[in-house]
PDB file of N, CA and C in Angstrom:
ATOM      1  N   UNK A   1       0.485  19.371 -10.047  1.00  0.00           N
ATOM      2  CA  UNK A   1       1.873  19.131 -10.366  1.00  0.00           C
ATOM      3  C   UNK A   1       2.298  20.040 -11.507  1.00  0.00           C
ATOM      4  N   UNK A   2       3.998  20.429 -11.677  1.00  0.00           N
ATOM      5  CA  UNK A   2       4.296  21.251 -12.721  1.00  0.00           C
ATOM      6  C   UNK A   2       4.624  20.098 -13.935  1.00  0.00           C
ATOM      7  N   UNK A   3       4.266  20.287 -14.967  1.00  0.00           N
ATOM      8  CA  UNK A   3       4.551  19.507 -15.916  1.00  0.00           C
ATOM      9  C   UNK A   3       6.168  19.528 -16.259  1.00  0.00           C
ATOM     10  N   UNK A   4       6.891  20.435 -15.766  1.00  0.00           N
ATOM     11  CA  UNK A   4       8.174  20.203 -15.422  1.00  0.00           C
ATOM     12  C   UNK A   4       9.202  18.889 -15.261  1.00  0.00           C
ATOM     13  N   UNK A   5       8.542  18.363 -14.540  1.00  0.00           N
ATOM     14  CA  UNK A   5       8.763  17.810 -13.530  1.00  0.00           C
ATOM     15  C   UNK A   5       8.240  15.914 -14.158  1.00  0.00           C
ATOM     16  N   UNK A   6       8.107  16.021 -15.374  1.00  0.00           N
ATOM     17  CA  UNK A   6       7.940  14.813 -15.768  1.00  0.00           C
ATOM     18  C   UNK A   6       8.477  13.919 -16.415  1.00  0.00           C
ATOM     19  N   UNK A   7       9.240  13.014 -16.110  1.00  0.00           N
ATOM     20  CA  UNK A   7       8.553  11.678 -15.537  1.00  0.00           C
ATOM     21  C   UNK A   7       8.618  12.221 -13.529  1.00  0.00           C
ATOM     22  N   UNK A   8       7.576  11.894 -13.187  1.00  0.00           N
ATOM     23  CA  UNK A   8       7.933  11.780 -11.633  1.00  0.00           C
ATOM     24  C   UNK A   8       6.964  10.438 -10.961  1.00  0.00           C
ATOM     25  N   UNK A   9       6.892  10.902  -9.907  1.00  0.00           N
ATOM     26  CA  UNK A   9       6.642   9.072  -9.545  1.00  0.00           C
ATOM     27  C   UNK A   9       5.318   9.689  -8.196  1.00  0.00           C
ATOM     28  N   UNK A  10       4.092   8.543  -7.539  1.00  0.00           N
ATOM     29  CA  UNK A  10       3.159   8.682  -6.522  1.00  0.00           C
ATOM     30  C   UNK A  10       3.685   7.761  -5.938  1.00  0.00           C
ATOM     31  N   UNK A  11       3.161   7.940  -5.233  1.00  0.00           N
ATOM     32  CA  UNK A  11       2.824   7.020  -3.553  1.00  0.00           C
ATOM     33  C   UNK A  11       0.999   6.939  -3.426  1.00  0.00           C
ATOM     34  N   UNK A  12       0.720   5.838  -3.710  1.00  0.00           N
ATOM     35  CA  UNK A  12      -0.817   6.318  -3.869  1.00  0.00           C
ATOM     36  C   UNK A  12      -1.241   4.930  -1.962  1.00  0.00           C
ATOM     37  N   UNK A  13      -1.594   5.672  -1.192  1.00  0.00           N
ATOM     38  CA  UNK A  13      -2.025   5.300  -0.101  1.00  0.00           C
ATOM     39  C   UNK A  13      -3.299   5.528   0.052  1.00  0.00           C
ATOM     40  N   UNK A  14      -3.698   4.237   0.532  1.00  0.00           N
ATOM     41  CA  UNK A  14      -5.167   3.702   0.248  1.00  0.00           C
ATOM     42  C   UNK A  14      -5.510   3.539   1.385  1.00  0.00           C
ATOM     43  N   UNK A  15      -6.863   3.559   2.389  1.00  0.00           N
ATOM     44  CA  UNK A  15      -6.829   2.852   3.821  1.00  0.00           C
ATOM     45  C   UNK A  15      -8.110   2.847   3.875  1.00  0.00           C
ATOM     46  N   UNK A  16      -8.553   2.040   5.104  1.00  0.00           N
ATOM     47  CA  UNK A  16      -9.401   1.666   5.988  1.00  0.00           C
ATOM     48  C   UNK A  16      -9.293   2.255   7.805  1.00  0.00           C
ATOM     49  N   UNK A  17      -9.733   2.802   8.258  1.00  0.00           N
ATOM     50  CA  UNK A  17     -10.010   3.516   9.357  1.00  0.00           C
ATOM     51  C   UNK A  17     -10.666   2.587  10.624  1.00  0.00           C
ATOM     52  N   UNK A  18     -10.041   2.171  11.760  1.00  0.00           N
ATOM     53  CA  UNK A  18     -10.248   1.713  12.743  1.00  0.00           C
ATOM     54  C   UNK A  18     -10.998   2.653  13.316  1.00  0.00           C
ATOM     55  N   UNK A  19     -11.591   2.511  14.480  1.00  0.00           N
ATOM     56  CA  UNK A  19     -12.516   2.982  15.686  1.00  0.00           C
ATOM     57  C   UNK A  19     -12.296   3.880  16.458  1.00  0.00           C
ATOM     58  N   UNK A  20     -10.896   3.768  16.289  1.00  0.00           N
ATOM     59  CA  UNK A  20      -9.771   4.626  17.497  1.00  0.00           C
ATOM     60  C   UNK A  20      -8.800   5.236  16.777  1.00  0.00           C
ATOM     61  N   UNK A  21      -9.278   6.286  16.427  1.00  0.00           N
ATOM     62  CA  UNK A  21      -8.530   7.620  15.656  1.00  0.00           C
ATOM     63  C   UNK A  21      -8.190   8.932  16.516  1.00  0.00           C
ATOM     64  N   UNK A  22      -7.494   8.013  17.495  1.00  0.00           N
ATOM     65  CA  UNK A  22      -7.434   9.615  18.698  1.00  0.00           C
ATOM     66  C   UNK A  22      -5.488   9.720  18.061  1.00  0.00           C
ATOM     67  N   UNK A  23      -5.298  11.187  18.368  1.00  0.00           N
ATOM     68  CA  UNK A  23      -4.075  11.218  17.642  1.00  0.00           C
ATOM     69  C   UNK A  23      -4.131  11.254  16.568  1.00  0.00           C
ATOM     70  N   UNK A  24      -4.761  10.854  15.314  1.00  0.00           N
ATOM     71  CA  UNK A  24      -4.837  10.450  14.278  1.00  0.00           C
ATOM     72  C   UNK A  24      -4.414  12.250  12.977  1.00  0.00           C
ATOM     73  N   UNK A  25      -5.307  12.771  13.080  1.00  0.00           N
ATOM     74  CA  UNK A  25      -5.070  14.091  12.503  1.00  0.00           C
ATOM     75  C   UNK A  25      -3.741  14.641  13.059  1.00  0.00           C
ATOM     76  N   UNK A  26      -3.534  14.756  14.152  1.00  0.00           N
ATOM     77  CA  UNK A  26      -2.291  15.532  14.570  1.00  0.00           C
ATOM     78  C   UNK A  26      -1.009  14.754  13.752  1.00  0.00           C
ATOM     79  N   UNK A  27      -0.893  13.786  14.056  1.00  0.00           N
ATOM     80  CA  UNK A  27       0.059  12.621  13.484  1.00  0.00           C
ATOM     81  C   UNK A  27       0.057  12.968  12.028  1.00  0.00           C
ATOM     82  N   UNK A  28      -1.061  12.771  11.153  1.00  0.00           N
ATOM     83  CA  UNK A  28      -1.250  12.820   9.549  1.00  0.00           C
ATOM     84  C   UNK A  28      -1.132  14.770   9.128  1.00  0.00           C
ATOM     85  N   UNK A  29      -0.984  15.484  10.349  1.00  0.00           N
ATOM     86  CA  UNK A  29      -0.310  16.928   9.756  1.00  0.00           C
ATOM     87  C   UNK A  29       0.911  17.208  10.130  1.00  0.00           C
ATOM     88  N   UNK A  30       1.378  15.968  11.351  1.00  0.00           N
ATOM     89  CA  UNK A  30       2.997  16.245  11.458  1.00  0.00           C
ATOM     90  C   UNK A  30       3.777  15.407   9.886  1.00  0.00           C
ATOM     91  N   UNK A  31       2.871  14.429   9.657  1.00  0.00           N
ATOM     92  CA  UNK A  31       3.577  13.949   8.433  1.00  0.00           C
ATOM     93  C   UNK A  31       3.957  14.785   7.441  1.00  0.00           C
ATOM     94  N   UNK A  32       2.625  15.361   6.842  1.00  0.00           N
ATOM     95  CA  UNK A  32       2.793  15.954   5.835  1.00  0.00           C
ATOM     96  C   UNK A  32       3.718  17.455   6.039  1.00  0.00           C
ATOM     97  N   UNK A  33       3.787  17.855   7.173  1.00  0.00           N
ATOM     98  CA  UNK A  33       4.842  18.614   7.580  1.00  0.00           C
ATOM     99  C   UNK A  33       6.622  18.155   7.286  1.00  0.00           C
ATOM    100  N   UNK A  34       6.815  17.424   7.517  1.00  0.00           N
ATOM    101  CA  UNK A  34       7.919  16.633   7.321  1.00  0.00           C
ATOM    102  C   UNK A  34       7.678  16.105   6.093  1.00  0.00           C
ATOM    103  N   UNK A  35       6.751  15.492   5.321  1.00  0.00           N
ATOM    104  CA  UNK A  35       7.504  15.028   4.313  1.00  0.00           C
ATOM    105  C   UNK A  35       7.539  16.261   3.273  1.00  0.00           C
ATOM    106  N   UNK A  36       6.828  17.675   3.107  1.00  0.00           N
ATOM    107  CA  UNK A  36       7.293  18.698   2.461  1.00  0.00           C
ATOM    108  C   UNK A  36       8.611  19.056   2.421  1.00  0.00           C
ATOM    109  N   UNK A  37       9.643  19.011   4.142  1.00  0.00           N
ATOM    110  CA  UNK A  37      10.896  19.360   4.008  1.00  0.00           C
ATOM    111  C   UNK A  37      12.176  17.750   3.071  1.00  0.00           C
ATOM    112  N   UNK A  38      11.280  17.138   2.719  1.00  0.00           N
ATOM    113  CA  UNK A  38      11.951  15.753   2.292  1.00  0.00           C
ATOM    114  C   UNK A  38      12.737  16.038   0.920  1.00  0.00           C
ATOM    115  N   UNK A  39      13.686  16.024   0.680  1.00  0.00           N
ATOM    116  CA  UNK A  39      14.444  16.044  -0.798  1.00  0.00           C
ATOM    117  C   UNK A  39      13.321  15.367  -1.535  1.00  0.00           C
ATOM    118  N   UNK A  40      13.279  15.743  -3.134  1.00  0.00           N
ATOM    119  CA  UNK A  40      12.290  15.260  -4.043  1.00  0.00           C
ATOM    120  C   UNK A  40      10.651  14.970  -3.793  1.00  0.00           C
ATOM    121  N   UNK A  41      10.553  15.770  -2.650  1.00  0.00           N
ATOM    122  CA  UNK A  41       9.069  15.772  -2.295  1.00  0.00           C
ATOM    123  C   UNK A  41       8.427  17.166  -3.005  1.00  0.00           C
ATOM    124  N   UNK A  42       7.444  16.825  -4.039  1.00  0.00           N
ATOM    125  CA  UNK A  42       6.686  17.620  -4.998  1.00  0.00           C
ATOM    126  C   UNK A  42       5.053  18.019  -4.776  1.00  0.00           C
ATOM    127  N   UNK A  43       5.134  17.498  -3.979  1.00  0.00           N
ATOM    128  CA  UNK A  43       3.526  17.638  -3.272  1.00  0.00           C
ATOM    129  C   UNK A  43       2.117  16.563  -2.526  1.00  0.00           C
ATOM    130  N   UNK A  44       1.336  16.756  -2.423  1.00  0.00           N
ATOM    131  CA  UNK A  44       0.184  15.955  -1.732  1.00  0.00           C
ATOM    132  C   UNK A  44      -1.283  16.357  -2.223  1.00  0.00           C
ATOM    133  N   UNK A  45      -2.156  14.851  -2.104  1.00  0.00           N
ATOM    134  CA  UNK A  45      -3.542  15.336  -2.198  1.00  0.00           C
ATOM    135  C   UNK A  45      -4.240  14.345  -1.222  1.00  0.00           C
ATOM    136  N   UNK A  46      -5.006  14.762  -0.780  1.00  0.00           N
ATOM    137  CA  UNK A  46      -5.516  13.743   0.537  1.00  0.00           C
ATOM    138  C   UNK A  46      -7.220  13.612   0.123  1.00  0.00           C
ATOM    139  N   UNK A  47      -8.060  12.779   0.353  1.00  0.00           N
ATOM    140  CA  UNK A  47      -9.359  12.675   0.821  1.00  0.00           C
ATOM    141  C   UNK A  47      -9.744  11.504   1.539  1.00  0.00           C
ATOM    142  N   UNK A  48     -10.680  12.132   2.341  1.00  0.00           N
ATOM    143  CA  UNK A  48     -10.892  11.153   3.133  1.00  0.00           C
ATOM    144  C   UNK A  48     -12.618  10.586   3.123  1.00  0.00           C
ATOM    145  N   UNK A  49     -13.447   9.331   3.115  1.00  0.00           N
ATOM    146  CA  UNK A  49     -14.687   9.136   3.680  1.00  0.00           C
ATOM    147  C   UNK A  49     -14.782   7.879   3.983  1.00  0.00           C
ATOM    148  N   UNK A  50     -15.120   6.742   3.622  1.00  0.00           N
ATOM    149  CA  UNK A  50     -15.448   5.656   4.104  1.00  0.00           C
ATOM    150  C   UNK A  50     -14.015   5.106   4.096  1.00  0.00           C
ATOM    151  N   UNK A  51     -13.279   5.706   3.053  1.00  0.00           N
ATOM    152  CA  UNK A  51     -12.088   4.863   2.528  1.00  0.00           C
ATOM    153  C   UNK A  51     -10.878   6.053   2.559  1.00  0.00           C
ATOM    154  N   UNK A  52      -9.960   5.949   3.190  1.00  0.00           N
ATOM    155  CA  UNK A  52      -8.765   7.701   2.391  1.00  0.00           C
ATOM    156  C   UNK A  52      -8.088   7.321   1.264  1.00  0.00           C
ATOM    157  N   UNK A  53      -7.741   8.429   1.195  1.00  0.00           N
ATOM    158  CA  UNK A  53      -7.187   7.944  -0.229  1.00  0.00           C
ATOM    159  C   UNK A  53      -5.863   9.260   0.378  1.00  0.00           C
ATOM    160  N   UNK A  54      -4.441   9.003   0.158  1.00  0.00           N
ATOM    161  CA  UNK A  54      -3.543  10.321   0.127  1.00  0.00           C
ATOM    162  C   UNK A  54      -2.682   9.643  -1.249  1.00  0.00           C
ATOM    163  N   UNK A  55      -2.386  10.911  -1.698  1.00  0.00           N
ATOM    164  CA  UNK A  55      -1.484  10.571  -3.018  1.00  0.00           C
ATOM    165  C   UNK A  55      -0.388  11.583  -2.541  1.00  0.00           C
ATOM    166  N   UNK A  56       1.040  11.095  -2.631  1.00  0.00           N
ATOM    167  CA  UNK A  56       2.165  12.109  -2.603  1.00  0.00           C
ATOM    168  C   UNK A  56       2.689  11.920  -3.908  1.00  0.00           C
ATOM    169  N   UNK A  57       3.483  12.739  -4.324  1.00  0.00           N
ATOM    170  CA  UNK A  57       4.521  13.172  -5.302  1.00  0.00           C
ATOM    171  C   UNK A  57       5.904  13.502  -4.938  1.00  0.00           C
ATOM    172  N   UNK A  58       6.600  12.780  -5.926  1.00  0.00           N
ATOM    173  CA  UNK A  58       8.413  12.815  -6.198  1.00  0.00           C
ATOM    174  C   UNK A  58       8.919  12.296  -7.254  1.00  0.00           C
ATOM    175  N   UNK A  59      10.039  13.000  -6.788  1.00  0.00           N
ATOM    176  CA  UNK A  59      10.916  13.557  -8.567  1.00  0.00           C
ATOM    177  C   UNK A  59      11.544  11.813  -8.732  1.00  0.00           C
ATOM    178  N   UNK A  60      11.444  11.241  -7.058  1.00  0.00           N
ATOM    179  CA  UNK A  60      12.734   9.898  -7.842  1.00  0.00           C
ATOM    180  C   UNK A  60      12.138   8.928  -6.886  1.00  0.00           C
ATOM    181  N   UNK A  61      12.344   7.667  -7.687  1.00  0.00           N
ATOM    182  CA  UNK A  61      11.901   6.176  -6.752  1.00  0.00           C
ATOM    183  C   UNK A  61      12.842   6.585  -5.417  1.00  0.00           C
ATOM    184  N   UNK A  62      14.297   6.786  -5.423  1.00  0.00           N
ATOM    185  CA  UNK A  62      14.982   7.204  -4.647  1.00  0.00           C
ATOM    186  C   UNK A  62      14.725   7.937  -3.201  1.00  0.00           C
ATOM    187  N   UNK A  63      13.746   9.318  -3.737  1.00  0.00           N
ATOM    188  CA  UNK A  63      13.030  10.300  -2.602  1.00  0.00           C
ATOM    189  C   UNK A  63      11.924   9.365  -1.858  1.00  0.00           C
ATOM    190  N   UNK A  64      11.107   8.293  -2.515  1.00  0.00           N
ATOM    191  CA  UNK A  64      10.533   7.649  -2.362  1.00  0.00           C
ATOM    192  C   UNK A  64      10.950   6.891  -1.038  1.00  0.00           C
ATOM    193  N   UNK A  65      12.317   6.128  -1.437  1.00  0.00           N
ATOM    194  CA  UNK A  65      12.954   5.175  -0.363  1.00  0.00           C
ATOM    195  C   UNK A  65      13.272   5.642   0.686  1.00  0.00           C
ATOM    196  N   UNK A  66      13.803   6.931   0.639  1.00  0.00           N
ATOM    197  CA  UNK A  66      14.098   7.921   1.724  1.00  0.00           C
ATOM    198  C   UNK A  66      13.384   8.027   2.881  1.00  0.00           C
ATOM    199  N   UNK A  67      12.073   8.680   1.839  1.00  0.00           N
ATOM    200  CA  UNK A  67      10.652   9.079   3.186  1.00  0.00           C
ATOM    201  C   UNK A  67      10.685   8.104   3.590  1.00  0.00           C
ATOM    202  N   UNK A  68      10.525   6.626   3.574  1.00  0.00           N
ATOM    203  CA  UNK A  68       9.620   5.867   3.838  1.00  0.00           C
ATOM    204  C   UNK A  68      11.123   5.090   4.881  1.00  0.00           C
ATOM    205  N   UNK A  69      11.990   5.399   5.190  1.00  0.00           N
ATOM    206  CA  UNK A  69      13.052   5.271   5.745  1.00  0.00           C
ATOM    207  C   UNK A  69      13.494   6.086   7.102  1.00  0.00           C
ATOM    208  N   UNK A  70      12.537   7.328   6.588  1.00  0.00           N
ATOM    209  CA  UNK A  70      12.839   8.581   8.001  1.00  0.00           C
ATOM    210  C   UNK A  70      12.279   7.481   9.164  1.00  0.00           C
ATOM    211  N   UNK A  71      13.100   7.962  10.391  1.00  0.00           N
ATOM    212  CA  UNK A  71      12.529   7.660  11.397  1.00  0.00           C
ATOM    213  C   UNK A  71      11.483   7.722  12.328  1.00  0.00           C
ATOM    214  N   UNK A  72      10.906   9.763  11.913  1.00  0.00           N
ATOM    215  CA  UNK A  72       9.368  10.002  12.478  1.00  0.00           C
ATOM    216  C   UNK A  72       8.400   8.886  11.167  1.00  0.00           C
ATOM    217  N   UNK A  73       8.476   9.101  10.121  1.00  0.00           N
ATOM    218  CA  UNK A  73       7.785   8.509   9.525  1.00  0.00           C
ATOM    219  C   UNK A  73       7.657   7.047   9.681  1.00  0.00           C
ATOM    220  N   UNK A  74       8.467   5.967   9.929  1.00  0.00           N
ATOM    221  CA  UNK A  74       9.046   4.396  10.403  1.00  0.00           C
ATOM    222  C   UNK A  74       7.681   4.364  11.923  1.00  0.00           C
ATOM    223  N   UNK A  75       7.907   5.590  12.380  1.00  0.00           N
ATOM    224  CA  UNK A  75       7.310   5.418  14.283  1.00  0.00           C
ATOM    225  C   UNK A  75       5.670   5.416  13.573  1.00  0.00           C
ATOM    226  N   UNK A  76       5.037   6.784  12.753  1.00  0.00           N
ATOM    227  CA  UNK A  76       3.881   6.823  12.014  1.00  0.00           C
ATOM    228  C   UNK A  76       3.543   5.326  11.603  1.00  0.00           C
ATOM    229  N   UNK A  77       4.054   5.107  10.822  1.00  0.00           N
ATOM    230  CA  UNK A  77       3.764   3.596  10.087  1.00  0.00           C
ATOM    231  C   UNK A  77       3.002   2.829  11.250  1.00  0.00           C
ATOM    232  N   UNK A  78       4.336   2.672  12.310  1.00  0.00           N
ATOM    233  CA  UNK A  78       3.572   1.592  13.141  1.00  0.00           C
ATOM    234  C   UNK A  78       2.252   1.651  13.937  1.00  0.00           C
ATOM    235  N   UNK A  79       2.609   2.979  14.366  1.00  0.00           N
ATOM    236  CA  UNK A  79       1.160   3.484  15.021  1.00  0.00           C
ATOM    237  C   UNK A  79      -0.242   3.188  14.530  1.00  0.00           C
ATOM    238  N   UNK A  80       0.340   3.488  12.908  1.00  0.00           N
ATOM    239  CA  UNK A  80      -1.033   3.709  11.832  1.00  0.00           C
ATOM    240  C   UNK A  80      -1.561   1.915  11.965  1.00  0.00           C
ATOM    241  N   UNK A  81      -0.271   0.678  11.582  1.00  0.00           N
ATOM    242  CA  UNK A  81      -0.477  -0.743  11.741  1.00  0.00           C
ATOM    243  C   UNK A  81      -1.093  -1.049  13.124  1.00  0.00           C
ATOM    244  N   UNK A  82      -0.499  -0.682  14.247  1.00  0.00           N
ATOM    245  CA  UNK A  82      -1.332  -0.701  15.944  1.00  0.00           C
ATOM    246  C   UNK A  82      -2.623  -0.303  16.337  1.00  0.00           C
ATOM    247  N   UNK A  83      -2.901   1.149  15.511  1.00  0.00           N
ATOM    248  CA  UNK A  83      -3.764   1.781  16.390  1.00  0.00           C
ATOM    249  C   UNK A  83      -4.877   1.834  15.056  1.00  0.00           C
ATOM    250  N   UNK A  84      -4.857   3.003  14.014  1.00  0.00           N
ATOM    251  CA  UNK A  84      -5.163   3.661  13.544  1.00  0.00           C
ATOM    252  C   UNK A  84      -6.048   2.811  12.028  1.00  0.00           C
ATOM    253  N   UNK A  85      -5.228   1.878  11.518  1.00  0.00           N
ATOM    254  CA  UNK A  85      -6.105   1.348  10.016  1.00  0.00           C
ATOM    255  C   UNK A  85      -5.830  -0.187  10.477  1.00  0.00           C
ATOM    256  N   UNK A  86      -7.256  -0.391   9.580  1.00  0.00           N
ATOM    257  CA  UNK A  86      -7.745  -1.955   9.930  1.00  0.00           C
ATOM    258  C   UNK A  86      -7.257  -2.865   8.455  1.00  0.00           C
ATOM    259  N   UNK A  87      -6.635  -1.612   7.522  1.00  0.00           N
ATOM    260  CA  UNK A  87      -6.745  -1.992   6.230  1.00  0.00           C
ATOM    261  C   UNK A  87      -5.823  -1.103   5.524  1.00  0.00           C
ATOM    262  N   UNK A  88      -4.327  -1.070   4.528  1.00  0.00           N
ATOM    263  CA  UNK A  88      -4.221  -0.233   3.934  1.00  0.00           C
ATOM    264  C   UNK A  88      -3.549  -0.900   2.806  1.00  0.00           C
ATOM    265  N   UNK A  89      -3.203   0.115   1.772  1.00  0.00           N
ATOM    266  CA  UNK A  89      -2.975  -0.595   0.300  1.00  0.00           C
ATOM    267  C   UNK A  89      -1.965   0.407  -0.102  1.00  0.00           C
ATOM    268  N   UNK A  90      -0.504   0.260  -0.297  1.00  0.00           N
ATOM    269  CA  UNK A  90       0.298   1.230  -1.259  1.00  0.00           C
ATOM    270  C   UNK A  90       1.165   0.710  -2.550  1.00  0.00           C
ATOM    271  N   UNK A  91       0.528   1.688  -3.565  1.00  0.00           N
ATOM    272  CA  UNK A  91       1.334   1.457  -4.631  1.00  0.00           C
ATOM    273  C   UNK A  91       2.103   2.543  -5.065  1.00  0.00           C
ATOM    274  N   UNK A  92       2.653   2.295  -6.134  1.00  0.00           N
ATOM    275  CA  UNK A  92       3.628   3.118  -6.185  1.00  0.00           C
ATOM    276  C   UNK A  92       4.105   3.090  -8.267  1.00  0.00           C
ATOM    277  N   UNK A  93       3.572   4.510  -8.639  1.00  0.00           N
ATOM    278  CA  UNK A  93       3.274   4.602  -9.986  1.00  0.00           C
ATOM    279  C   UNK A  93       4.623   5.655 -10.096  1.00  0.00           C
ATOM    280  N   UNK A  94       4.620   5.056 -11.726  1.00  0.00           N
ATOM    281  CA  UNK A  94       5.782   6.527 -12.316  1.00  0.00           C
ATOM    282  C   UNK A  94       4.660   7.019 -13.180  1.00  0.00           C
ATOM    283  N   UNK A  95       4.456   8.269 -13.194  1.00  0.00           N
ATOM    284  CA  UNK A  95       3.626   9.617 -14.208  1.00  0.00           C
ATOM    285  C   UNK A  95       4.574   9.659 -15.162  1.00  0.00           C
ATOM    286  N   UNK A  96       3.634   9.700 -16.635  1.00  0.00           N
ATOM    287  CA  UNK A  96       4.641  10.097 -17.540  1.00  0.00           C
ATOM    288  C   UNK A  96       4.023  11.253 -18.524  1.00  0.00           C
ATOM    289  N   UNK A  97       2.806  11.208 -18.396  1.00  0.00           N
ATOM    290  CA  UNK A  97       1.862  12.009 -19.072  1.00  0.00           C
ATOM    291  C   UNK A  97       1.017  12.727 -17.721  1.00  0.00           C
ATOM    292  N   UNK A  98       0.213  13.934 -18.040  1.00  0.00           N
ATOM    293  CA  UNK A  98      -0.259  14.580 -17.548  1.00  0.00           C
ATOM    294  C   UNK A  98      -1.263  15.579 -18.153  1.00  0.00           C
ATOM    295  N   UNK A  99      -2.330  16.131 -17.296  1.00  0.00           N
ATOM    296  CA  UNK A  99      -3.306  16.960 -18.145  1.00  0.00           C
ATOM    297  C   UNK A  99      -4.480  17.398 -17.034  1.00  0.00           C
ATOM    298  N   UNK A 100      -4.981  18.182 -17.272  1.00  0.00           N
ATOM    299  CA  UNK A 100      -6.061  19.138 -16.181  1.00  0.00           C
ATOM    300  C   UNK A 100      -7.106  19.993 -16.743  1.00  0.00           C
ATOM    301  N   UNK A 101      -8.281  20.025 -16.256  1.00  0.00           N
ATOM    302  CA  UNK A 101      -9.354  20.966 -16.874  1.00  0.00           C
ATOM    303  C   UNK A 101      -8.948  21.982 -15.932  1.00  0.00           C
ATOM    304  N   UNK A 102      -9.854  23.120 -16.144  1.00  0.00           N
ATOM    305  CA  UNK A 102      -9.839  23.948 -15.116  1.00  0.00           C
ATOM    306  C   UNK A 102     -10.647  25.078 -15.895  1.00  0.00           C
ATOM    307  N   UNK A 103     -11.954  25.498 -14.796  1.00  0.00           N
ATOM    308  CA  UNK A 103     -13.227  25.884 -15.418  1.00  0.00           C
ATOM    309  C   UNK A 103     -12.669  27.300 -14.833  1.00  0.00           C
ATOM    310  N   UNK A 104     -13.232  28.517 -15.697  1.00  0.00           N
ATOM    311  CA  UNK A 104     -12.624  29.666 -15.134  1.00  0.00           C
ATOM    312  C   UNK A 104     -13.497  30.450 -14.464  1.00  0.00           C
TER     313      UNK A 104
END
């Protein structure tokens, strides 16, 4: 993130992974495709292993309400509740401070 850009706010998405992950990647790169073109969308970090973890970034609770309002994203959701996680957890933080190593 640019320190610019602070106070800004996460989306910290947490999950559990069902059995049946067909579709699953294609779906989670059309997202992040779309939510880059989203007003106040500042970026993403994803990992995945027993558990995923994706964190997004935005400038406003507002951009926040938006994404989570689009309609490809609304269809995602359900799929992800139907098909895809047995388990998920979202919260939702404001950043106010910030800081990074970085070995050269």
């Amino acid at each position: 993130m640019n320190s610019k850009f602070i106070p800004y706010y996460t989306v910290i998405f947490t999950s559990s992974q069902t059995k049946n992950i067909e579709g699953y990647s294609e779906m989670a790169e059309q997202m992040e495709t779309l939510a880059k073109k989203q007003e106040g969308f500042l970026g993403v970090d994803s990992a995945r292993n027993e558990i995923g973890i994706t964190v997004s970034y935005w400038e406003s609770l507002e951009s926040i309400k938006n994404w989570k309002q689009n309609s490809e994203h609304l269809f995602a959701q359900q799929k992800g509740r139907t098909d895809w996680y047995s388990w998920y957890k979202v919260r939702i933080c404001k950043v106010e401070r910030e800081y990074e190593f970085k070995s050269s």
